[in-house]
Protein backbone atom coordinates (compact mmCIF):
# COMPACT_ATOMS: atom_id res chain seq x y z
CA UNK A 1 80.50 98.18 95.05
CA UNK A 2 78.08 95.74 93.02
CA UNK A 3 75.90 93.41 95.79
CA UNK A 4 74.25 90.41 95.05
CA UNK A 5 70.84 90.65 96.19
CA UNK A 6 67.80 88.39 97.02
CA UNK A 7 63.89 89.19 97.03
CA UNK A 8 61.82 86.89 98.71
CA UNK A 9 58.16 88.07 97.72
CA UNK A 10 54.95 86.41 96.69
CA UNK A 11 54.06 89.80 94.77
CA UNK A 12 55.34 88.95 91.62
CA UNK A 13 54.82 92.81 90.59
CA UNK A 14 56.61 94.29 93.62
CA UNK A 15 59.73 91.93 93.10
CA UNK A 16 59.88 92.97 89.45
CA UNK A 17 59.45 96.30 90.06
CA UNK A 18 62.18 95.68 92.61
CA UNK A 19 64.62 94.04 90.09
CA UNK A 20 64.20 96.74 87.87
CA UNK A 21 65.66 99.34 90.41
CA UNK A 22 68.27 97.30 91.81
CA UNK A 23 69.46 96.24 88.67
CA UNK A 24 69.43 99.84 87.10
CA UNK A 25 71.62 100.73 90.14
CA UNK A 26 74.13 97.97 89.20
CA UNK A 27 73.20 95.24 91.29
CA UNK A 28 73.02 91.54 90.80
CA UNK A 29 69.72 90.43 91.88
CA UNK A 30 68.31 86.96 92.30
CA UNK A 31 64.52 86.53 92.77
CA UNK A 32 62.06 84.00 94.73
CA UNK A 33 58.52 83.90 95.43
CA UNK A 34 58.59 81.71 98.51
CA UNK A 35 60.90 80.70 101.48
CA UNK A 36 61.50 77.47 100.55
CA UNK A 37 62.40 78.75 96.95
CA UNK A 38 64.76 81.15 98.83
CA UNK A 39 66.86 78.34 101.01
CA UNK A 40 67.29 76.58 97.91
CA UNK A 41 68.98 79.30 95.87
CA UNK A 42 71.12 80.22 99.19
CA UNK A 43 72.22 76.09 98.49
CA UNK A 44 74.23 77.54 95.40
CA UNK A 45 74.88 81.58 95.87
CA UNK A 46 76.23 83.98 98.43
CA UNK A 47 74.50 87.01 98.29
CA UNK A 48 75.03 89.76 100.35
CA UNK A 49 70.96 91.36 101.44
CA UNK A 50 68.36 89.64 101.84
CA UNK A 51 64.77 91.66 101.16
CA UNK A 52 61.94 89.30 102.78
CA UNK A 53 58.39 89.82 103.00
CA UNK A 54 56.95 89.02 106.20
CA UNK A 55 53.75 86.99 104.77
CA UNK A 56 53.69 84.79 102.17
CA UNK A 57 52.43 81.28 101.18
CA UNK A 58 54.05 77.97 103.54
CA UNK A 59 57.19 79.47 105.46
CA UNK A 60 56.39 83.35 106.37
CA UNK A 61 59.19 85.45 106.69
CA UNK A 62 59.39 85.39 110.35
CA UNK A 63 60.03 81.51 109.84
CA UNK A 64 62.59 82.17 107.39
CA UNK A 65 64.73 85.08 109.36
CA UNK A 66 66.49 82.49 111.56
CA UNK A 67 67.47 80.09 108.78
CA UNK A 68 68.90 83.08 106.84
CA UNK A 69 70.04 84.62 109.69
CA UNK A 70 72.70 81.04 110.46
CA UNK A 71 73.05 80.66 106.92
CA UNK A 72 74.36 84.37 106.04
CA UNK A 73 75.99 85.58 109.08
CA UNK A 74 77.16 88.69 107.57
CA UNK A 75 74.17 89.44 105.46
CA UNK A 76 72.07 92.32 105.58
CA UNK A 77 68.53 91.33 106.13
CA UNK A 78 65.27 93.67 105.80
CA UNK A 79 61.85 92.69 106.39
CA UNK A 80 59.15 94.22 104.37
CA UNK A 81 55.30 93.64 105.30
CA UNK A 82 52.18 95.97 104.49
CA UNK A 83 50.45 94.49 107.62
CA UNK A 84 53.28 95.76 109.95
CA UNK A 85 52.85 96.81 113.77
CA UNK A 86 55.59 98.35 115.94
CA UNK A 87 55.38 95.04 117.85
CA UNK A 88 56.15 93.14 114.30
CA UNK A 89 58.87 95.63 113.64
CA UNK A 90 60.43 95.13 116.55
CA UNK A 91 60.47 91.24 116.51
CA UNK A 92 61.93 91.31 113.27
CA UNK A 93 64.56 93.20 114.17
CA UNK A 94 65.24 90.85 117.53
CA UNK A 95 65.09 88.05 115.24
CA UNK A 96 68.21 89.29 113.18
CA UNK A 97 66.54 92.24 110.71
CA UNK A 98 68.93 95.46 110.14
CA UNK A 99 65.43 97.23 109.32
CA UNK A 100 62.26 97.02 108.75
CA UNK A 101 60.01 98.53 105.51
CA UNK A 102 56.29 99.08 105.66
CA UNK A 103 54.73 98.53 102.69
CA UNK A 104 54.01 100.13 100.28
CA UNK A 105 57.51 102.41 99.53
CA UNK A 106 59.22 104.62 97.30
CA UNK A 107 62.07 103.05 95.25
CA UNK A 108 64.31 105.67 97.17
CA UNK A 109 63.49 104.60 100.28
CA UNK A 110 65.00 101.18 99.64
CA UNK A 111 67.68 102.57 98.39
CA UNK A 112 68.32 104.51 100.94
CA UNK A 113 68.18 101.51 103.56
CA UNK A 114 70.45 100.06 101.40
CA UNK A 115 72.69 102.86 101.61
CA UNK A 116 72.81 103.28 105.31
CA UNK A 117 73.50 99.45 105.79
CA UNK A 118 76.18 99.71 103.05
CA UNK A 119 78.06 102.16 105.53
CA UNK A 120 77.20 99.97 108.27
CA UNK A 121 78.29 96.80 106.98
CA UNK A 122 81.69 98.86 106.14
CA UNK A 123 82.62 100.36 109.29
CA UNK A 124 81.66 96.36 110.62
CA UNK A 125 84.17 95.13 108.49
CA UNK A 126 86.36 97.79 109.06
CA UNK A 127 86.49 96.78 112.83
CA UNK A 128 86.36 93.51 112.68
CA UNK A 129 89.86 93.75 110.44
CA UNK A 130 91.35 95.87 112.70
CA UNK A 131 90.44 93.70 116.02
CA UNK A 132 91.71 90.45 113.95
CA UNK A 133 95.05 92.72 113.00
CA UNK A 134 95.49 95.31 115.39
CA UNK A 135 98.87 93.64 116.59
CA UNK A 136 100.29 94.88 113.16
CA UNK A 137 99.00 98.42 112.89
CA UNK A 138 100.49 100.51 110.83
CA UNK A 139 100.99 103.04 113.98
CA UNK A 140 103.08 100.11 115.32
CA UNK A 141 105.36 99.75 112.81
CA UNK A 142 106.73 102.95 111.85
CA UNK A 143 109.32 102.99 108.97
CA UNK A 144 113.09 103.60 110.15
CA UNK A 145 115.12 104.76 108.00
CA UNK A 146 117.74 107.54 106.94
CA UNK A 147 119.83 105.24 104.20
CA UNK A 148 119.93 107.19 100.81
CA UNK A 149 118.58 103.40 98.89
CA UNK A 150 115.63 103.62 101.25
CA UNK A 151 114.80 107.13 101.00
CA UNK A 152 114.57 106.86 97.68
CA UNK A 153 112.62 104.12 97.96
CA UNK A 154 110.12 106.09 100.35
CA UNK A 155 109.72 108.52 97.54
CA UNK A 156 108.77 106.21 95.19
CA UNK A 157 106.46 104.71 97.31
CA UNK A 158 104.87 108.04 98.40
CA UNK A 159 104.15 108.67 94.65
CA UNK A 160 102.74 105.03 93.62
CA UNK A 161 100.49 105.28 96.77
CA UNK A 162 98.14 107.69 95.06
CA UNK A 163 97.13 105.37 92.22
CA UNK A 164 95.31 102.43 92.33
CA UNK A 165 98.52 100.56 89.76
CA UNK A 166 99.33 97.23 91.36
CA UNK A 167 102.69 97.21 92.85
CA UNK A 168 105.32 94.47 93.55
CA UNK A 169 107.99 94.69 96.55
CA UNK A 170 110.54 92.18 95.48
CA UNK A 171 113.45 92.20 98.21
CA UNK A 172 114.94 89.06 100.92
CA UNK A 173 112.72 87.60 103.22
CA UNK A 174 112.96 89.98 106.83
CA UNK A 175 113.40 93.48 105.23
CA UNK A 176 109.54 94.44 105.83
CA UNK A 177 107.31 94.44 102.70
CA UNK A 178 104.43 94.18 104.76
CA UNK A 179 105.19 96.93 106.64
CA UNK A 180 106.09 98.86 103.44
CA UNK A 181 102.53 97.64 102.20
CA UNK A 182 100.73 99.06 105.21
CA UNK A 183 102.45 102.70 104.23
CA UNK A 184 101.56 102.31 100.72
CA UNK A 185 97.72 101.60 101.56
CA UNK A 186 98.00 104.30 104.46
CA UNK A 187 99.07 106.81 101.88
CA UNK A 188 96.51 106.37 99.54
CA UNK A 189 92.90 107.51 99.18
CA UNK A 190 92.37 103.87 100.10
CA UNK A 191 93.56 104.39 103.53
CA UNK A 192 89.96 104.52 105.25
CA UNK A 193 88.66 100.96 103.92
CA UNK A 194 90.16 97.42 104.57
CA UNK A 195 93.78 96.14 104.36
CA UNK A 196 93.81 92.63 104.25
CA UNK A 197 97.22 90.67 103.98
CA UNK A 198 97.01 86.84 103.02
CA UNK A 199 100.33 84.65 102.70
CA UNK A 200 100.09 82.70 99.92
CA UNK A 201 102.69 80.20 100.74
CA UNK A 202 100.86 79.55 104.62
CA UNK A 203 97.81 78.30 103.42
CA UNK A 204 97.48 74.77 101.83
CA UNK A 205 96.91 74.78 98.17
CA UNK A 206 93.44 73.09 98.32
CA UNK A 207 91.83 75.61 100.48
CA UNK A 208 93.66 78.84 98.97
CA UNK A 209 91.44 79.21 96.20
CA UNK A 210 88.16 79.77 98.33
CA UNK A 211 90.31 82.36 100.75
CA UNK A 212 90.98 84.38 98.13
CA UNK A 213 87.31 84.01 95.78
CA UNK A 214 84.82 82.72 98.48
CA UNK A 215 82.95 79.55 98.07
CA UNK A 216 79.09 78.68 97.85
CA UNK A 217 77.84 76.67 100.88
CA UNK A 218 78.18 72.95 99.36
CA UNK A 219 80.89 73.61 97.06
CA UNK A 220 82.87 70.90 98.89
CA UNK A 221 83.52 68.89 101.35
CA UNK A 222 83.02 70.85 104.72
CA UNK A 223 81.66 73.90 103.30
CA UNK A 224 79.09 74.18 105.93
CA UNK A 225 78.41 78.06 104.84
CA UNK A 226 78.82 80.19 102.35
CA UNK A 227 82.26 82.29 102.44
CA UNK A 228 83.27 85.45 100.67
CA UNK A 229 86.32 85.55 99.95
CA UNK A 230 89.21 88.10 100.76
CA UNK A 231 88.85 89.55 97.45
CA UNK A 232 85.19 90.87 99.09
CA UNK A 233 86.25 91.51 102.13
CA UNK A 234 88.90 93.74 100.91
CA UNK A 235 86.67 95.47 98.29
CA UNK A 236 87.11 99.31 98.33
CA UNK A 237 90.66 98.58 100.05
CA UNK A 238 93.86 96.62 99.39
CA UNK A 239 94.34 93.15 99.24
CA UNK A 240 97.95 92.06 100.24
CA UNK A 241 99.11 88.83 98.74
CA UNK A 242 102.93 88.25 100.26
CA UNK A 243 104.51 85.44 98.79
CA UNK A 244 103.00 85.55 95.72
CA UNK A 245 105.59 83.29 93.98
CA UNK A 246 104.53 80.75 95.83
CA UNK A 247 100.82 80.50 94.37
CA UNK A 248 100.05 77.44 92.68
CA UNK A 249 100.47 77.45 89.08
CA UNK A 250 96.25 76.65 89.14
CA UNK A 251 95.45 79.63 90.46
CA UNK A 252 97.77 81.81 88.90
CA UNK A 253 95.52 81.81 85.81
CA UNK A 254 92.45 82.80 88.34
CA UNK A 255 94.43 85.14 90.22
CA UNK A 256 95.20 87.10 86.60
CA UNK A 257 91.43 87.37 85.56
CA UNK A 258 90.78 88.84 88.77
CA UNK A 259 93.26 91.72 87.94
CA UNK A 260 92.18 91.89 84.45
CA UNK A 261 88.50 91.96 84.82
CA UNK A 262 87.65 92.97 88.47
CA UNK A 263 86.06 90.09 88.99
CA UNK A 264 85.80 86.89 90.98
CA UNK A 265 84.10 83.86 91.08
CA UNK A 266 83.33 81.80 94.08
CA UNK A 267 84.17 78.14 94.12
CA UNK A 268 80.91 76.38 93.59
CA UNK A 269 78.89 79.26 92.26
CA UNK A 270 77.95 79.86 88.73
CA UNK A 271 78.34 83.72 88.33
CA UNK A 272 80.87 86.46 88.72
CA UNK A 273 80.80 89.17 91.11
CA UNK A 274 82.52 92.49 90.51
CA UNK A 275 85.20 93.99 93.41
CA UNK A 276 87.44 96.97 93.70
CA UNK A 277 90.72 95.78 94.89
CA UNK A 278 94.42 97.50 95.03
CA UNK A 279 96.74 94.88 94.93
CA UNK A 280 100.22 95.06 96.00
CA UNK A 281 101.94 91.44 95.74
CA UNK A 282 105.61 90.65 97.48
CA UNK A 283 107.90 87.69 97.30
CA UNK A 284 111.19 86.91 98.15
CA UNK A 285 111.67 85.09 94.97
CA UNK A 286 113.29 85.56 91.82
CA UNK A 287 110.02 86.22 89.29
CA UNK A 288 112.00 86.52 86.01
CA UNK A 289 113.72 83.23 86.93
CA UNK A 290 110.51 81.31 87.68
CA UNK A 291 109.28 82.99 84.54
CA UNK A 292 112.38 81.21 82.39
CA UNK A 293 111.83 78.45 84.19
CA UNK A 294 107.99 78.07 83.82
CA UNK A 295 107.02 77.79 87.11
CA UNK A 296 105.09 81.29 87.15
CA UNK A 297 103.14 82.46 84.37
CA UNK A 298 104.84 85.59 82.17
CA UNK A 299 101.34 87.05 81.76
CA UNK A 300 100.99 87.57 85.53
CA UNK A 301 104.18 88.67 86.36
CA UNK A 302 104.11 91.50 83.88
CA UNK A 303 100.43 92.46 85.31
CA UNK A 304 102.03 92.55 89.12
CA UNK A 305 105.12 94.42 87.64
CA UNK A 306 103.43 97.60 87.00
CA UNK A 307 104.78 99.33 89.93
CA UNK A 308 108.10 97.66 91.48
CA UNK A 309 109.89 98.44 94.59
CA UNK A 310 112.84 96.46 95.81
CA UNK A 311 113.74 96.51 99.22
CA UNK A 312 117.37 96.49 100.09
CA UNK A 313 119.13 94.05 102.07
CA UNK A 314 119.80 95.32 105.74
CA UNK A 315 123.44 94.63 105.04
CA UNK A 316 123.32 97.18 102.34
CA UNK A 317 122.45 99.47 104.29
CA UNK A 318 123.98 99.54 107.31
CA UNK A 319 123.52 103.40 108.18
CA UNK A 320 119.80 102.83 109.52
CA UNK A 321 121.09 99.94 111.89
CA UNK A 322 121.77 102.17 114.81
CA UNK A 323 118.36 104.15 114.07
CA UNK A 324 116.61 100.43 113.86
CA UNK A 325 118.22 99.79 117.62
CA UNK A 326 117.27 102.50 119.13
CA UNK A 327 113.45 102.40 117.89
CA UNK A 328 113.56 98.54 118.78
CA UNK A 329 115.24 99.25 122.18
CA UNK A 330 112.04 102.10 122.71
CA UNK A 331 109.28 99.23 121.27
CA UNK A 332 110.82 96.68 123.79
CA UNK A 333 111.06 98.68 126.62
CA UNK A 334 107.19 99.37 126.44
CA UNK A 335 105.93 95.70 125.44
CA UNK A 336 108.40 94.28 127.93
CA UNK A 337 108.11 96.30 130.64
CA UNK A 338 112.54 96.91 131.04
CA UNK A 339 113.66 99.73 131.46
CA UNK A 340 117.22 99.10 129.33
CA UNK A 341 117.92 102.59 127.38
CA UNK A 342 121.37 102.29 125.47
CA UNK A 343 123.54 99.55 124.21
CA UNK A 344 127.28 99.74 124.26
CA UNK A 345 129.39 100.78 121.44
CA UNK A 346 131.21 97.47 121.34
CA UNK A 347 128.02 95.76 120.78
CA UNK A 348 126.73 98.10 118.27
CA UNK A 349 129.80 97.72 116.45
CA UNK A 350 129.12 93.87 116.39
CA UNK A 351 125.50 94.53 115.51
CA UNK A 352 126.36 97.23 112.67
CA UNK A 353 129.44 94.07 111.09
CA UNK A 354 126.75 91.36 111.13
CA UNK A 355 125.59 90.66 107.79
CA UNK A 356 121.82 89.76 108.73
CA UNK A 357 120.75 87.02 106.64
CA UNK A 358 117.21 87.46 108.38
CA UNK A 359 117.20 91.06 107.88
CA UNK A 360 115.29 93.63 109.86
CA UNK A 361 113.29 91.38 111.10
CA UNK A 362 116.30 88.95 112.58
CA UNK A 363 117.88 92.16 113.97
CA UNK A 364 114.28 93.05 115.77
CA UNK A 365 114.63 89.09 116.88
CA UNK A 366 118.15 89.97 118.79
CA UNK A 367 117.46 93.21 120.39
CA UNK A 368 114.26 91.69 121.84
CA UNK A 369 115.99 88.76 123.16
CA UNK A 370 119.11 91.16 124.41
CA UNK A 371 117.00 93.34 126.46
CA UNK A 372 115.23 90.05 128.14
CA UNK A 373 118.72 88.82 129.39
CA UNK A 374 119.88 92.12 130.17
CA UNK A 375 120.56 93.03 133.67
CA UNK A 376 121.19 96.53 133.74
CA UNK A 377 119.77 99.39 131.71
CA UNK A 378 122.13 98.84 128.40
CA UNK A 379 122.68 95.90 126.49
CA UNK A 380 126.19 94.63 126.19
CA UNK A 381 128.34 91.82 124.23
CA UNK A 382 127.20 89.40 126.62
CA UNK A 383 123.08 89.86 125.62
CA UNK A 384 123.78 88.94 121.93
CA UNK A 385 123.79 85.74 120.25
CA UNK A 386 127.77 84.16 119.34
CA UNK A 387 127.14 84.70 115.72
CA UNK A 388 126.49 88.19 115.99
CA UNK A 389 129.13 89.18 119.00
CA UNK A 390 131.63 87.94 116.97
CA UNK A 391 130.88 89.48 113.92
CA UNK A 392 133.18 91.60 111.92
CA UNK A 393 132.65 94.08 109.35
CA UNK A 394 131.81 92.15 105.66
CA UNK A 395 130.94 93.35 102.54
CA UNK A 396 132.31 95.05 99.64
CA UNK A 397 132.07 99.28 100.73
CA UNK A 398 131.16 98.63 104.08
CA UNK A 399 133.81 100.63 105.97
CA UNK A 400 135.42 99.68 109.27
CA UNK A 401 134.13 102.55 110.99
CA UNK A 402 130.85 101.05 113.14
CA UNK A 403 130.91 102.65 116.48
CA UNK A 404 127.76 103.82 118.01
CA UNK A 405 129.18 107.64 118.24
CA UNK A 406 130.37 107.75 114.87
CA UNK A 407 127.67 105.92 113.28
CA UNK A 408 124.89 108.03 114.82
CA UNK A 409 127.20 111.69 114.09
CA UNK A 410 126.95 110.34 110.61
CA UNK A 411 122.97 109.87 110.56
CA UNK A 412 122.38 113.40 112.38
CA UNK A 413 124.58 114.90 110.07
CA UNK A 414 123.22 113.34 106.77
CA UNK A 415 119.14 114.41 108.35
CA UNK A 416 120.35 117.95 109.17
CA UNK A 417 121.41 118.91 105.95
CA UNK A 418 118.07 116.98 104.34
CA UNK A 419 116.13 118.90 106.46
CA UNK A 420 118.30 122.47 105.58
CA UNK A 421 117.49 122.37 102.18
CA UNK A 422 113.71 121.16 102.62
CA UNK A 423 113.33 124.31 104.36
CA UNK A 424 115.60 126.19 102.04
CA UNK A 425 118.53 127.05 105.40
CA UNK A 426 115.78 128.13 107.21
CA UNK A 427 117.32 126.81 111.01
CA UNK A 428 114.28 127.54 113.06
CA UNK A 429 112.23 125.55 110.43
CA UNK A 430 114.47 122.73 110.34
CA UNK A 431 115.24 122.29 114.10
CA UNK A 432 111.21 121.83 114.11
CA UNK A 433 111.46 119.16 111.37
CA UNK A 434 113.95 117.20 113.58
CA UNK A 435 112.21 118.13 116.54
CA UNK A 436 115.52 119.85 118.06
CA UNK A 437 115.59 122.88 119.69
CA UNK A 438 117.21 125.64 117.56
CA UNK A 439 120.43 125.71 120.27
CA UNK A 440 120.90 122.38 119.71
CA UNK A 441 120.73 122.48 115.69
CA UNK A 442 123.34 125.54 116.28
CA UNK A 443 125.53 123.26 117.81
CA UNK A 444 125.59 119.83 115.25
CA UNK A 445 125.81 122.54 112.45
CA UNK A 446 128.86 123.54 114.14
CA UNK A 447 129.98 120.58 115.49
CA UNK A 448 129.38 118.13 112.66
CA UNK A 449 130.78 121.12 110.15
CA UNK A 450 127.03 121.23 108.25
CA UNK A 451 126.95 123.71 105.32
CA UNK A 452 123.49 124.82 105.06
């Protein structure tokens, strides 16, 4: 990744001969000769390190550390002096320095420093993302499924997680395209760096465009500091946009350029900066009808179509439902601290007819309200909301068969003979693949009538 760099050097040799090796190793760099000179440029750009002499003509760089230090809170900052003491070294460093140069240096040994705050400044970032997210972890959110629409689905996804191609999950609001994006950046050589989700549609269109690009400090009213942008922060990772058919027809046109060129442009600031982003984009809209319609730009929606996967409806398919209780009823029993194991067939039934308008996520909703009212250690009729207890089977090829017995006989059976021909009828293999013991596979081959 491309930084923006300052010098802040009264040598006006050393900061050209600085330039010159920054530059050569593709960074933008931005030059001053004094710390005044230096404040004033930070009025108008972000930049990312700092390189500050320690003496120099009016404010010395001492002075200056604790201005940049409040102005660029995530900057890297490295003093250089050729008058330097351990004692100097070691102020600088209190004072908000990652590290300290004596002058004079090799080019490589700036580059190096460089380097090594890089990798800090990435594992920071790293941290601080997963702190601010942890709640949503991937690990947390495991994908349940054993419906044939979302299998195939998997596989598709498996396969478009090795390539950086932006993808779009198009599907109702509830059936978990942010979870689905979480497995599609933990699948790919991405899966080390950031992922940073933004809803598009939660943030208020004046302040969306500087949470995606970053803004200079004084761009606008209130723009105390500089900001970078999530298009930074997530640079080397993915950037999640969900509801991207709700972004303003004003940035749309931004948004595009990004994609196109790699690079973005902070409100306020008068140059580009290069990032390397995977996007993967979801909405619960219809894109081809906003297209017709004008209310989303055809350019952009064939740039975010590269890669589409659309997530079925929780009604069709209702063969996952009892797998989705049970690893709800296991999450809940944890978080909430109740020890309620099973749920009756009768309710499962009702569960399995409901036709979920809210999807996974409204189903997740009921089971975690059930096992709060429950009283015993299953949940029953009486633990679900009306609509749902009363539900009936609906939809076209649905069946009438939903009771828990049946339902789950049909899952085991459909998983053992996946995992028989992954391991080409190899029965000790597979009873390891569905973590069974090989007496127990014996038996559901036999019982459930599997050929292998």
């Amino acid at each position: 990744m491309s930084e923006r760099i300052l010098i802040v050097d009264d040598d006006d040799s050393l900061r050209e001969s600085l330039q010159l090796v920054l530059s050569a190793e593709g960074h933008e760099v931005l030059t001053a000769s004094r710390g005044e000179t230096a404040l004033e440029l930070l009025d108008a750009s972000v930049v990312d390190v700092v390189l500050c002499d320690q003496r120099m003509p009016g404010m010395d760089g001492l002075e200056l550390l604790p201005q940049l230090v409040r102005r660029l809170p995530d900057a890297t900052l490295i003093m250089m002096s050729a008058y330097g003491t351990e004692d100097l070294a070691v102020e600088a460093m209190q004072s908000g320095a990652y590290d300290y140069l004596a002058k004079p240096f090799q080019p490589s040994e700036i580059l190096l420093t460089l380097r090594k705050a890089r990798e800090r400044e990435r594992l920071r970032r790293a941290n601080e993302l997963l702190q601010r997210d942890v709640a949503r972890a991937l690990g947390e959110r495991p994908i349940v499924a054993a419906s044939k629409p979302m299998i195939e689905l998997l596989e598709l996804l498996e396969r478009a997680a090795a390539f950086k191609t932006t993808v779009l999950l198009t599907g109702e609001s509830g059936t978990g395209k942010e979870v689905l994006a979480r497995a599609i950046h933990a699948q790919s050589p991405r899966r080390d760096q950031a992922f940073v989700p933004v809803n598009c549609a939660a943030i208020p269109e004046p302040l969306l465009e500087s949470e995606l690009f970053g803004h200079a400090r004084g761009a606008f009213t209130g723009a105390h500091k500089a900001r970078r942008g999530l298009f930074v922060e997530a640079s080397g990772g993915t950037l999640f946009l969900d509801e991207i058919g709700e972004l303003p027809a004003s940035l749309q046109a931004k948004l595009l350029r990004v994609l196109q060129e790699e690079e973005v442009r902070p409100v306020g600031e008068p140059k580009s900066r290069t990032v390397d982003v995977r996007v993967i984009a979801a909405t619960a809209r219809n894109l081809e009808a906003d297209v017709r319609d004008g209310r989303f730009r055809e350019d952009l929606f064939y740039r975010l179509n590269v890669v589409r996967l659309e997530v079925p409806a929780l009604r069709d398919r209702r063969i996952d439902i009892p797998l989705l209780v049970d690893h709800f009823l296991g999450k809940f029993r944890e978080t909430l601290g109740k020890n309620v194991r099973m749920i009756a067939d009768d309710a499962l039934e009702r569960l399995t007819g409901y036709a979920w308008p809210g999807n996974v996520r409204e189903l997740e909703n009921v089971i975690e309200r059930a096992i709060i009212l429950a009283d015993s250690d299953r949940i029953t009729l009486a633990e679900l909301p009306a609509n749902v207890s009363t539900a009936r089977p609906t939809g076209a090829g649905t069946g009438s068969d939903f009771s828990l017995r049946r339902a789950r006989r049909a899952v085991e059976a459909d998983l053992i003979g996946r995992a028989l021909r992954a391991t080409g009828g190899n029965r000790t293999h597979a009873a390891k693949l569905l973590e069974i013991s090989h007496r127990a596979l014996l038996y559901k081959i036999k019982e459930y009538g599997v050929r292998d």
